[in-house]
Protein backbone atom coordinates (compact mmCIF):
# COMPACT_ATOMS: atom_id res chain seq x y z
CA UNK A 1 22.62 3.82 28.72
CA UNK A 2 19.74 1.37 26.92
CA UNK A 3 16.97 3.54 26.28
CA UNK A 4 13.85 0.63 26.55
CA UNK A 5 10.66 0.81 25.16
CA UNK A 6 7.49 -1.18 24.74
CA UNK A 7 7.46 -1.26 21.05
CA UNK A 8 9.95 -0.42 18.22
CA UNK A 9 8.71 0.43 15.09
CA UNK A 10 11.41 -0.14 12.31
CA UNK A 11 10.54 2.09 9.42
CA UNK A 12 8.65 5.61 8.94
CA UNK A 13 6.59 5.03 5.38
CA UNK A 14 2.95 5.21 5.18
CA UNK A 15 2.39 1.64 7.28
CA UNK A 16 4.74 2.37 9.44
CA UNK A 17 4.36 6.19 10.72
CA UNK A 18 0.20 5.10 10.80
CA UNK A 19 1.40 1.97 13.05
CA UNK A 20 2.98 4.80 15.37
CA UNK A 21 -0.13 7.10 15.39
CA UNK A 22 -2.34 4.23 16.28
CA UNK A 23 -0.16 3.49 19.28
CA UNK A 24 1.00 6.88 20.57
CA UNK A 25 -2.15 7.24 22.36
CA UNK A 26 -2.46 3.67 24.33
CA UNK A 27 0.19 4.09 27.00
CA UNK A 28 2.78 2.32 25.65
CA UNK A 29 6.38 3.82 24.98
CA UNK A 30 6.91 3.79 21.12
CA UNK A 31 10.02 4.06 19.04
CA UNK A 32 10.09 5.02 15.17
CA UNK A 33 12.99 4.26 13.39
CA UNK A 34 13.17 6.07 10.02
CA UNK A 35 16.59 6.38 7.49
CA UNK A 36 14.86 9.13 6.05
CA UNK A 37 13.01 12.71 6.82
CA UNK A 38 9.40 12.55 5.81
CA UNK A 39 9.34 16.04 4.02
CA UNK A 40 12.86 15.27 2.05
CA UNK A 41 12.85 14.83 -1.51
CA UNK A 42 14.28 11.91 -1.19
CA UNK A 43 11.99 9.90 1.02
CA UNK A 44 10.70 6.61 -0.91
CA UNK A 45 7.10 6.32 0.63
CA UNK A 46 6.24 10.32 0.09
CA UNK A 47 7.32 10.94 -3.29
CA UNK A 48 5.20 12.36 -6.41
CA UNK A 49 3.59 8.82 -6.30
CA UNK A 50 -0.62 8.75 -5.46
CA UNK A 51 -2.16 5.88 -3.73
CA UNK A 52 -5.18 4.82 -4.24
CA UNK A 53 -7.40 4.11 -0.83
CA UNK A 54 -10.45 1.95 -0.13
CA UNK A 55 -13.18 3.03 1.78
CA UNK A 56 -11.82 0.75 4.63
CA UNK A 57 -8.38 2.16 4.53
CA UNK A 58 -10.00 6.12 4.54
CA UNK A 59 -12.33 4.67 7.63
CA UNK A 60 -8.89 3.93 9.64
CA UNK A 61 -7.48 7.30 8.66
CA UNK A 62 -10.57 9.10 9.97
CA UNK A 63 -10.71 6.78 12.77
CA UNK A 64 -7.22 7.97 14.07
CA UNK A 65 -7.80 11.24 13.46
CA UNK A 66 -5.86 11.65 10.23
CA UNK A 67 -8.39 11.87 7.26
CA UNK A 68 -9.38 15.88 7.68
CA UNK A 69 -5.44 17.05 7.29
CA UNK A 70 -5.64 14.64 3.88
CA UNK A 71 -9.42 14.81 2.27
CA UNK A 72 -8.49 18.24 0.82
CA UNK A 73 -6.08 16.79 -1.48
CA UNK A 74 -7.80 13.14 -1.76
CA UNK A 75 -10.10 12.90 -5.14
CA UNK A 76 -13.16 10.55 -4.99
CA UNK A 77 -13.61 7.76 -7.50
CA UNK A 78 -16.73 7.45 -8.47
CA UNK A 79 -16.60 4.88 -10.85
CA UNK A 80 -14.30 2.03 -12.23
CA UNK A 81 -13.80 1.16 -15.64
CA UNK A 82 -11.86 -2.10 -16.67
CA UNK A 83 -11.02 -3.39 -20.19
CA UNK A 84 -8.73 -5.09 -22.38
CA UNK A 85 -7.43 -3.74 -25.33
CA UNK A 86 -8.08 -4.76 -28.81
CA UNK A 87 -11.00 -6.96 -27.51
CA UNK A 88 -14.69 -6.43 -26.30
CA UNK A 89 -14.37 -7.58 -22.86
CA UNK A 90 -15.29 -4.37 -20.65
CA UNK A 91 -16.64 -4.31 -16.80
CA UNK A 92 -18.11 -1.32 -14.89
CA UNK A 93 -18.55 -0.72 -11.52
CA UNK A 94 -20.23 1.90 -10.28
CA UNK A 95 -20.58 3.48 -6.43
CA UNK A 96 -24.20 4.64 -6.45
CA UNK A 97 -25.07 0.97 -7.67
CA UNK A 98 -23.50 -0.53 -4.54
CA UNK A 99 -25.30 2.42 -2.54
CA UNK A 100 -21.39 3.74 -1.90
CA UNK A 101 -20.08 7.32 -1.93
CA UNK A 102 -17.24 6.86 -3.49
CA UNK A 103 -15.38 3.37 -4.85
CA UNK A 104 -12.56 4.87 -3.02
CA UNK A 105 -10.11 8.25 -3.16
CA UNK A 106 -6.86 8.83 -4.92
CA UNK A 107 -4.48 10.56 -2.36
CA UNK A 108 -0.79 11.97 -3.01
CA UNK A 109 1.68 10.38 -0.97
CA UNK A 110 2.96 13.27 0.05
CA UNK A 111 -0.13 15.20 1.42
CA UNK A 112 -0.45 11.48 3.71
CA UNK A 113 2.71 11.78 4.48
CA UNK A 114 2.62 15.28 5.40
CA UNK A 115 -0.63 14.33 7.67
CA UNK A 116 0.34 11.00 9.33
CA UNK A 117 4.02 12.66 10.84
CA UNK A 118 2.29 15.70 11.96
CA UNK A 119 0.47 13.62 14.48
CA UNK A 120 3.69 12.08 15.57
CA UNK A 121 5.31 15.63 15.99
CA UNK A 122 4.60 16.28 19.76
CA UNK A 123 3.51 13.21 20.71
CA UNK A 124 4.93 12.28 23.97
CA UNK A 125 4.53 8.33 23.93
CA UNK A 126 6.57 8.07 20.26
CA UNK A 127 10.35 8.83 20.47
CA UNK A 128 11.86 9.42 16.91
CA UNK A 129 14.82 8.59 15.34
CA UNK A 130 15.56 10.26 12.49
CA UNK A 131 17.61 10.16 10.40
CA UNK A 132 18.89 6.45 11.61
CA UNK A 133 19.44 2.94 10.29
CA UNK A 134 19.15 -0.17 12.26
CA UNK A 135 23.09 -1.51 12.44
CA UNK A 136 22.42 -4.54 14.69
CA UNK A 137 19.71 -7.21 16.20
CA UNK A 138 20.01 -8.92 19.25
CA UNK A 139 17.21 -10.83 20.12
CA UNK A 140 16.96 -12.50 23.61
CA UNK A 141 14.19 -14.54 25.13
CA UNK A 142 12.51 -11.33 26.98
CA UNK A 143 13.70 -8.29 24.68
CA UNK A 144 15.37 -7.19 21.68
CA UNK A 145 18.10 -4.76 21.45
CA UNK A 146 18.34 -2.38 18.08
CA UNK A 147 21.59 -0.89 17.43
CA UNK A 148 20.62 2.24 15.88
CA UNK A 149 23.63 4.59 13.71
CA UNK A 150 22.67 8.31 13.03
CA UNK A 151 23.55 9.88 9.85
CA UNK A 152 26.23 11.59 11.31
CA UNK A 153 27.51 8.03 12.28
CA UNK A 154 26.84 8.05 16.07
CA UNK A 155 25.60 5.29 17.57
CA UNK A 156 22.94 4.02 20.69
CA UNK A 157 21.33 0.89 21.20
CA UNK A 158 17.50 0.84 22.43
CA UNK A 159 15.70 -1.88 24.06
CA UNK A 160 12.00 -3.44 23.05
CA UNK A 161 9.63 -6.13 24.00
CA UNK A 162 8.38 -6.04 20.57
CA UNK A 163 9.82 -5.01 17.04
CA UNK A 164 7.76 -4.39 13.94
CA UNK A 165 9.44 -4.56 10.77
CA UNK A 166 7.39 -2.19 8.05
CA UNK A 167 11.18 -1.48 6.26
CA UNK A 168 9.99 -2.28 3.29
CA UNK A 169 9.89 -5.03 0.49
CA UNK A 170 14.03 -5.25 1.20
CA UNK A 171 13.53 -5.37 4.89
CA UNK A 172 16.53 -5.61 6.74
CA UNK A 173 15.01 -5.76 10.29
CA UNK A 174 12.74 -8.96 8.67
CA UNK A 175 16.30 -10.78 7.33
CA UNK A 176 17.32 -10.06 10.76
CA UNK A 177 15.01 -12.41 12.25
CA UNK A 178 15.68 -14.55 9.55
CA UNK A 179 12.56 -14.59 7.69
CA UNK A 180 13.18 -14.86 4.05
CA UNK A 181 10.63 -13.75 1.24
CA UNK A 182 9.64 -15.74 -1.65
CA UNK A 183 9.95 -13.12 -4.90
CA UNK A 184 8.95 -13.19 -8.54
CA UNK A 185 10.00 -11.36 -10.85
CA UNK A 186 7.24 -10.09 -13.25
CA UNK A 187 9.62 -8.80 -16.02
CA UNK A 188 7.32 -5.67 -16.00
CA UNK A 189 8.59 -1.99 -15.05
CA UNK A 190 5.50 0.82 -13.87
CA UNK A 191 6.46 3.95 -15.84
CA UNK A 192 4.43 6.57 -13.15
CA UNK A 193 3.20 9.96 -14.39
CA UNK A 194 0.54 12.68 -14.52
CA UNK A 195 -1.37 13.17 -17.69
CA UNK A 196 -3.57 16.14 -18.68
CA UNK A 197 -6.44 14.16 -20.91
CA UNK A 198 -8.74 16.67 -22.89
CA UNK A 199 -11.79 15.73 -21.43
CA UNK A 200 -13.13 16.19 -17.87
CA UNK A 201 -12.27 12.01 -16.21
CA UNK A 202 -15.61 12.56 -14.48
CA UNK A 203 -13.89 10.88 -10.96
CA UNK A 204 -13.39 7.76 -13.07
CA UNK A 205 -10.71 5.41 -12.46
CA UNK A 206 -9.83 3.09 -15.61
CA UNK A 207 -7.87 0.06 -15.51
CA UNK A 208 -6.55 -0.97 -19.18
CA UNK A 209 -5.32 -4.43 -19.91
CA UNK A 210 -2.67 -4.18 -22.66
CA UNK A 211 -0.22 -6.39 -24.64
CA UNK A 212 2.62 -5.66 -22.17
CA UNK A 213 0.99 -5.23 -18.96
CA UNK A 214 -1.86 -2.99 -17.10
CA UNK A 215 -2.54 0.60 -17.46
CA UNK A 216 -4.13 2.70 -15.11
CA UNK A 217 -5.09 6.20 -15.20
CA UNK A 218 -6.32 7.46 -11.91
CA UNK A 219 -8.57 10.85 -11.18
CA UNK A 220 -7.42 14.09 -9.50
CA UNK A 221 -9.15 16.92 -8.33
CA UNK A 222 -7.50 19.57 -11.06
CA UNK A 223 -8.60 17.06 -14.16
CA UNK A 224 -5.24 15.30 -14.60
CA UNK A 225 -4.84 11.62 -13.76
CA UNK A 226 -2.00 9.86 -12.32
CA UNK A 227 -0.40 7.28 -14.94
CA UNK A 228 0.34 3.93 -14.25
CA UNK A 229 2.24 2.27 -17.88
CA UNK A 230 3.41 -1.00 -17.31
CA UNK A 231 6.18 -1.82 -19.94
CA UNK A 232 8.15 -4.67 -20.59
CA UNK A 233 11.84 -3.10 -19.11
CA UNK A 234 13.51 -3.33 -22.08
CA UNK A 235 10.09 -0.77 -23.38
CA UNK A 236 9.76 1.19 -20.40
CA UNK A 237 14.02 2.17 -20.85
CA UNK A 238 13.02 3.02 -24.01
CA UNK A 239 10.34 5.23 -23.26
CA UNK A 240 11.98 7.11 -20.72
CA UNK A 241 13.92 8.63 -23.39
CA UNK A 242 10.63 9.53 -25.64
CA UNK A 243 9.95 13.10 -26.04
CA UNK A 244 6.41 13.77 -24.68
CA UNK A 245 4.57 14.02 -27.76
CA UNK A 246 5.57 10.27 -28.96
CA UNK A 247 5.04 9.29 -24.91
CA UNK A 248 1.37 10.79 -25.58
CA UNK A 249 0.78 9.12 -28.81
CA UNK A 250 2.19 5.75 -27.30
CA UNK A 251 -0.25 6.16 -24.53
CA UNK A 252 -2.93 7.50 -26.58
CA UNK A 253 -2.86 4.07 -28.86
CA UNK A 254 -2.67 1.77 -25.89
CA UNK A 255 -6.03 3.66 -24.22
CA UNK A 256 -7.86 5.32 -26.55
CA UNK A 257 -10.00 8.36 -26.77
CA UNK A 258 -12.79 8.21 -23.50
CA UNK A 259 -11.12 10.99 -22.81
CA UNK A 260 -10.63 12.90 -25.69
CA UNK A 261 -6.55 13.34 -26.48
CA UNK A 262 -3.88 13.52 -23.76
CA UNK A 263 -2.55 16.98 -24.33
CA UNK A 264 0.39 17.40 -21.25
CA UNK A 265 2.42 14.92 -19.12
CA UNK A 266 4.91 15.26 -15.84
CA UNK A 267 8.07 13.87 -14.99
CA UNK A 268 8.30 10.15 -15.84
CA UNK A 269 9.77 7.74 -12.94
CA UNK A 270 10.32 3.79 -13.63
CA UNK A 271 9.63 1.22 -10.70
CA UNK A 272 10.67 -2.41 -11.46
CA UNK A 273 7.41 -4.94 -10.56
CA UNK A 274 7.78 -8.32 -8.57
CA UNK A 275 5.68 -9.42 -5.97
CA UNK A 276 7.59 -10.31 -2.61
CA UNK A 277 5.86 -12.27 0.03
CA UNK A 278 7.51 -13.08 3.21
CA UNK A 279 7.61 -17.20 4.43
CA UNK A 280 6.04 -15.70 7.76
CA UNK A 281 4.46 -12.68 9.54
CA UNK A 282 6.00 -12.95 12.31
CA UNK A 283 9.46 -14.11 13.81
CA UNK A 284 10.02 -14.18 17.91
CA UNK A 285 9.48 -10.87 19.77
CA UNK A 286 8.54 -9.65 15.29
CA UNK A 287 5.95 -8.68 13.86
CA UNK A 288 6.21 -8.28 9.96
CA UNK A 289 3.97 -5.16 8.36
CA UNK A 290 2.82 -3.70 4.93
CA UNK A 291 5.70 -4.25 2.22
CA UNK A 292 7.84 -6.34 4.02
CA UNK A 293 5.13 -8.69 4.36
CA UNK A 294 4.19 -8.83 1.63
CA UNK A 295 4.86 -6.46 -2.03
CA UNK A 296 2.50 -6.46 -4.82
CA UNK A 297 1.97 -5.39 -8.00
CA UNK A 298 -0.21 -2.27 -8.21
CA UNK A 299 -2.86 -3.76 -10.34
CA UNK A 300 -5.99 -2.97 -8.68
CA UNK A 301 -4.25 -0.32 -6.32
CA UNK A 302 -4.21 -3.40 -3.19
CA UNK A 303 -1.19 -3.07 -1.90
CA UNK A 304 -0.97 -0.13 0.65
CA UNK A 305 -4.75 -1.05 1.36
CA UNK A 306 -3.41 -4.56 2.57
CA UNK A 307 -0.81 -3.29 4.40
CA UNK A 308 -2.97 -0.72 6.58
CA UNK A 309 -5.14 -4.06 7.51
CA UNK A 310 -1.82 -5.45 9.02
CA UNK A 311 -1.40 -2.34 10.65
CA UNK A 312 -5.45 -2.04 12.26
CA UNK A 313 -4.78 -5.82 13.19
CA UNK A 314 -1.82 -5.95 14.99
CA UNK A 315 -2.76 -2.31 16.90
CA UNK A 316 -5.96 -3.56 18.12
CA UNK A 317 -4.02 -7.09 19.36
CA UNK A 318 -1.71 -4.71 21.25
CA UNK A 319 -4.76 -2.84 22.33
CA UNK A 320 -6.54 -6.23 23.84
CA UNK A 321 -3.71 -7.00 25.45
CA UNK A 322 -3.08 -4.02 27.40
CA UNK A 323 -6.74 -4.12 28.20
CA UNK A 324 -5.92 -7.06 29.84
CA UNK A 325 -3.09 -5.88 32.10
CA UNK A 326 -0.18 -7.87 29.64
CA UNK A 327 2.38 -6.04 30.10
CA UNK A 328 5.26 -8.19 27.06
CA UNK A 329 3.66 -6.82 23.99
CA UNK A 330 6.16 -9.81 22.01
CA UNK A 331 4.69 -12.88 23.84
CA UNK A 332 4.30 -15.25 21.34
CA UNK A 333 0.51 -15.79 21.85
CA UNK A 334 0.02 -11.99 20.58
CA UNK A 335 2.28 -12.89 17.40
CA UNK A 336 0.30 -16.03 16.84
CA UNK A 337 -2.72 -14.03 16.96
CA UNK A 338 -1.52 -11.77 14.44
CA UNK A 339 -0.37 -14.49 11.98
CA UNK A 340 -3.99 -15.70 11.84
CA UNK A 341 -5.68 -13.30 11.50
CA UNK A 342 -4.21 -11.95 8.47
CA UNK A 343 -3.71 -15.15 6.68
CA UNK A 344 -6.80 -15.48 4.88
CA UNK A 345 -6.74 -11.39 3.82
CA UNK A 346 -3.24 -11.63 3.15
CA UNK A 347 -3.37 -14.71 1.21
CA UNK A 348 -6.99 -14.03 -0.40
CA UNK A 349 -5.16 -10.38 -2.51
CA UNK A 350 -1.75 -12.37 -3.17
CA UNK A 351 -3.60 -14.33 -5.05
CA UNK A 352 -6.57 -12.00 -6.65
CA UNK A 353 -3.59 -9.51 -7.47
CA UNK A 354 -1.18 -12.40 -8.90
CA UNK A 355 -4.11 -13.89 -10.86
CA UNK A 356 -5.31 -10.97 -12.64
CA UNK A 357 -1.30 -10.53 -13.98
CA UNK A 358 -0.91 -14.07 -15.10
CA UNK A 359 -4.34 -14.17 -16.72
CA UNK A 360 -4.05 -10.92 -18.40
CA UNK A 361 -0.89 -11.80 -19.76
CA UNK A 362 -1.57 -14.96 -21.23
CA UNK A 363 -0.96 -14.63 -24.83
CA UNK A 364 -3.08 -17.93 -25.54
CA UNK A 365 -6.21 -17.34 -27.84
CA UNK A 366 -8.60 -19.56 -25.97
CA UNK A 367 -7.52 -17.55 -22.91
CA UNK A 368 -8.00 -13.93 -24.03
CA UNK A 369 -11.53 -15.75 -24.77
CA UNK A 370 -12.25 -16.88 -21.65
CA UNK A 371 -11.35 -13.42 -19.75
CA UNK A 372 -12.96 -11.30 -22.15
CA UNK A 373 -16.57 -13.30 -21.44
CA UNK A 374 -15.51 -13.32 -17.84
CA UNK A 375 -15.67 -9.17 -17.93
CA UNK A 376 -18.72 -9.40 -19.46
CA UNK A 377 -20.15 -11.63 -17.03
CA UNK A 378 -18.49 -9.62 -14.38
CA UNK A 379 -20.24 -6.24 -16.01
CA UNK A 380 -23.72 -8.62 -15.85
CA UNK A 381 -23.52 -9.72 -12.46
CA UNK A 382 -23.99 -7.58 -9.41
CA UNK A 383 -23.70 -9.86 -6.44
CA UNK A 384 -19.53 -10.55 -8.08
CA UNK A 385 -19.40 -6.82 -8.27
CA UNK A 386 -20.76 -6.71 -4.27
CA UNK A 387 -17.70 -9.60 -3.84
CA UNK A 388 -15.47 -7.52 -5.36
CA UNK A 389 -16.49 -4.31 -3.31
CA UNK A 390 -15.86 -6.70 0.08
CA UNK A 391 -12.86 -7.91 -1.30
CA UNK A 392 -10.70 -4.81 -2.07
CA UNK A 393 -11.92 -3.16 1.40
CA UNK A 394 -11.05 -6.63 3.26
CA UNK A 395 -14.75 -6.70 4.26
CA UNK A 396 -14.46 -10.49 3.97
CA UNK A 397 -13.54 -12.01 7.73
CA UNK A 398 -13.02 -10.41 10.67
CA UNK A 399 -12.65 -6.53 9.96
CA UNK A 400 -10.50 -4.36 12.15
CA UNK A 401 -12.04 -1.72 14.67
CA UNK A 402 -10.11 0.72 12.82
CA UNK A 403 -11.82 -0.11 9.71
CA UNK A 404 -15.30 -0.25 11.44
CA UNK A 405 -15.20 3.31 12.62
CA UNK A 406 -14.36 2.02 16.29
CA UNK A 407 -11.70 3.88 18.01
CA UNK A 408 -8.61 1.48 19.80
CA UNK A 409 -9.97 2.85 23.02
């Protein structure tokens, strides 16, 4: 027997479990796919990793409901501090001054995690499968089969009008449909960590242009901040193998001492940085999400945000369309839809996130000028601040329900 569903949702991360909780509750039959149990220690998306939201991304979570299982572990940022070191360039942005709350939150993966698949547990309209890999795609002109295989290598095959591929930056359901991705290799790694800095961070988040990449050192509610070191690899191997104190002094000469000296810091985990951007978002009866649209590097903290936008988009498409008695959910007007809207977002952090890399790592003189005057004319200037502000929320363009505070339904 074909089970069949409306929509199959290939992969259980952070786009694609909230994907499934926007759905669950517009009628439609939904089926997650995930390799991996959200609460295992081995689960990619909900690791020791934070992530840090926009106010447009916490909007959607409250909007579906998930924000108040999350807030208690989320930790405002109040303030953002960028500079590069060794010159004066600086640039401050503040939330009071752009009559904000909050710039934004810093939330563990795991507590998000933890809150997103506890609205799935129950719900009637999402069947899960899990633990289970997609084996096969057949795609035909009204419907696509998945060939699903269990851990325990049994197999079944399910049946959907529409798949969305949110496996990832490696997405296997995306190479499927035979939509390649364009990737660049920055020659960086991300050594990720908690640090334990002296002083109180005051809910600042600071963003440190250095000789070998960006550092970022992000607030939590206990007064540590989550470490983001980005080495050259051959640098980050080697200090995976420092002891603490010379991983401390290392970090302590790259930021400085706003925070007085780092005294403690956690288990050290390497992640190799490209960015990955798919040739489409969309392939017949496929609709292309989060990192396997499109995989950044975390300068600025855009990714997940972007991906959650692709996620509010394409729900409140499906959302129209059912409003309007459609009952194929993978006709290719929908997917066209979806393709423009998120072009101009999509392609609008690509290249804000790509930029700020390649200028920062310029080692040309008359460049390290020309940035370090463009902080200070950033720090001058509040209407580029306000830009900014629109731009890492993706207040720029149409803005998803979701993200307005507007339910689906």
């Amino acid at each position: 027997m074909i089970e069949t569903f409306d929509i199959a949702v290939v992969g259980g991360g952070m786009v694609g479990a909230t994907l499934s909780v926007a759905l669950k509750d517009l009628g439609v039959r939904v089926a997650l796919i995930e390799a991996v149990a959200h609460d295992s220690a081995s689960q990619p998306s909900f690791d020791e990793r934070t992530t840090a939201l926009s106010n447009g991304s916490r909007r959607i979570l409250e909007t579906l409901g998930v924000w108040p299982a999350v807030a208690p572990a989320a930790t405002p940022i109040a303030k953002i501090h960028v500079s590069d070191q060794g010159h004066f360039g600086f640039a401050r942005i503040d939330a009071a001054e752009q009559g904000l709350r909050s710039m934004g939150h810093v939330v563990p993966n795991r507590a998000l995690g933890a809150a997103l698949w506890s609205q799935l547990d129950g719900a009637e309209a999402v069947r899960i499968f899990c633990p289970a890999v997609v084996a096969g795609v057949t795609a035909g002109m009204n419907s696509v089969e998945l060939r699903l295989e269990a851990a325990n290598g049994a197999g079944s095959t399910i049946e959907a009008k529409l798949v969305v591929a949110a496996d990832g930056a490696q997405s296997a359901v995306r190479h499927a449909f035979g939509v390649a991705a364009a990737v660049r290799d920055y020659e960086q790694t991300a050594v990720i960590t908690t640090v334990l800095p002296q002083r109180f961070h005051d809910y600042v988040a600071y963003e440190r242009f250095t000789e070998s990449g960006p550092l970022a050192l992000l607030p939590l509610a206990d007064g540590r901040c989550t470490l983001v070191l980005t080495l050259t690899p051959s640098m980050a191997e080697t200090a995976m193998a420092w002891s603490d104190i010379d991983f401390l002094a290392e970090l302590q000469r790259r930021f400085g001492f706003r925070l007085g000296r780092f005294l403690k810091v956690g288990r050290r985990v390497p992640y190799p940085l490209s960015l990955s951007r798919a040739r489409a978002t969309s392939a017949p009866r496929c609709a292309i999400v989060g990192n396997a649209a499109q995989s950044l590097h975390p300068v600025a903290g855009m990714g997940f945000n972007l991906g959650l936008r692709d996620v509010a988009s394409l729900a409140e498409l499906i959302e129209e369309r059912l409003r309007q008695g459609c009952a194929d959910l993978g006709a290719p007007a929908l997917l066209a839809d979806y393709d423009a809207w998120r072009a101009a977002d999509r392609d609008g952090i690509i290249a804000f996130t790509d930029g700020l890399v390649r200028v920062f790592s310029n080692p040309l003189r008359v460049v390290r000028r020309l940035r370090n005057l463009g902080l200070l004319a950033f720090d001058l200037l509040p209407p580029a601040k306000a830009a900014l502000s629109l731009l890492s929320t993706g207040s720029a363009g149409r803005v998803p329900k979701l993200a307005r505070g507007v339910g689906l339904k």
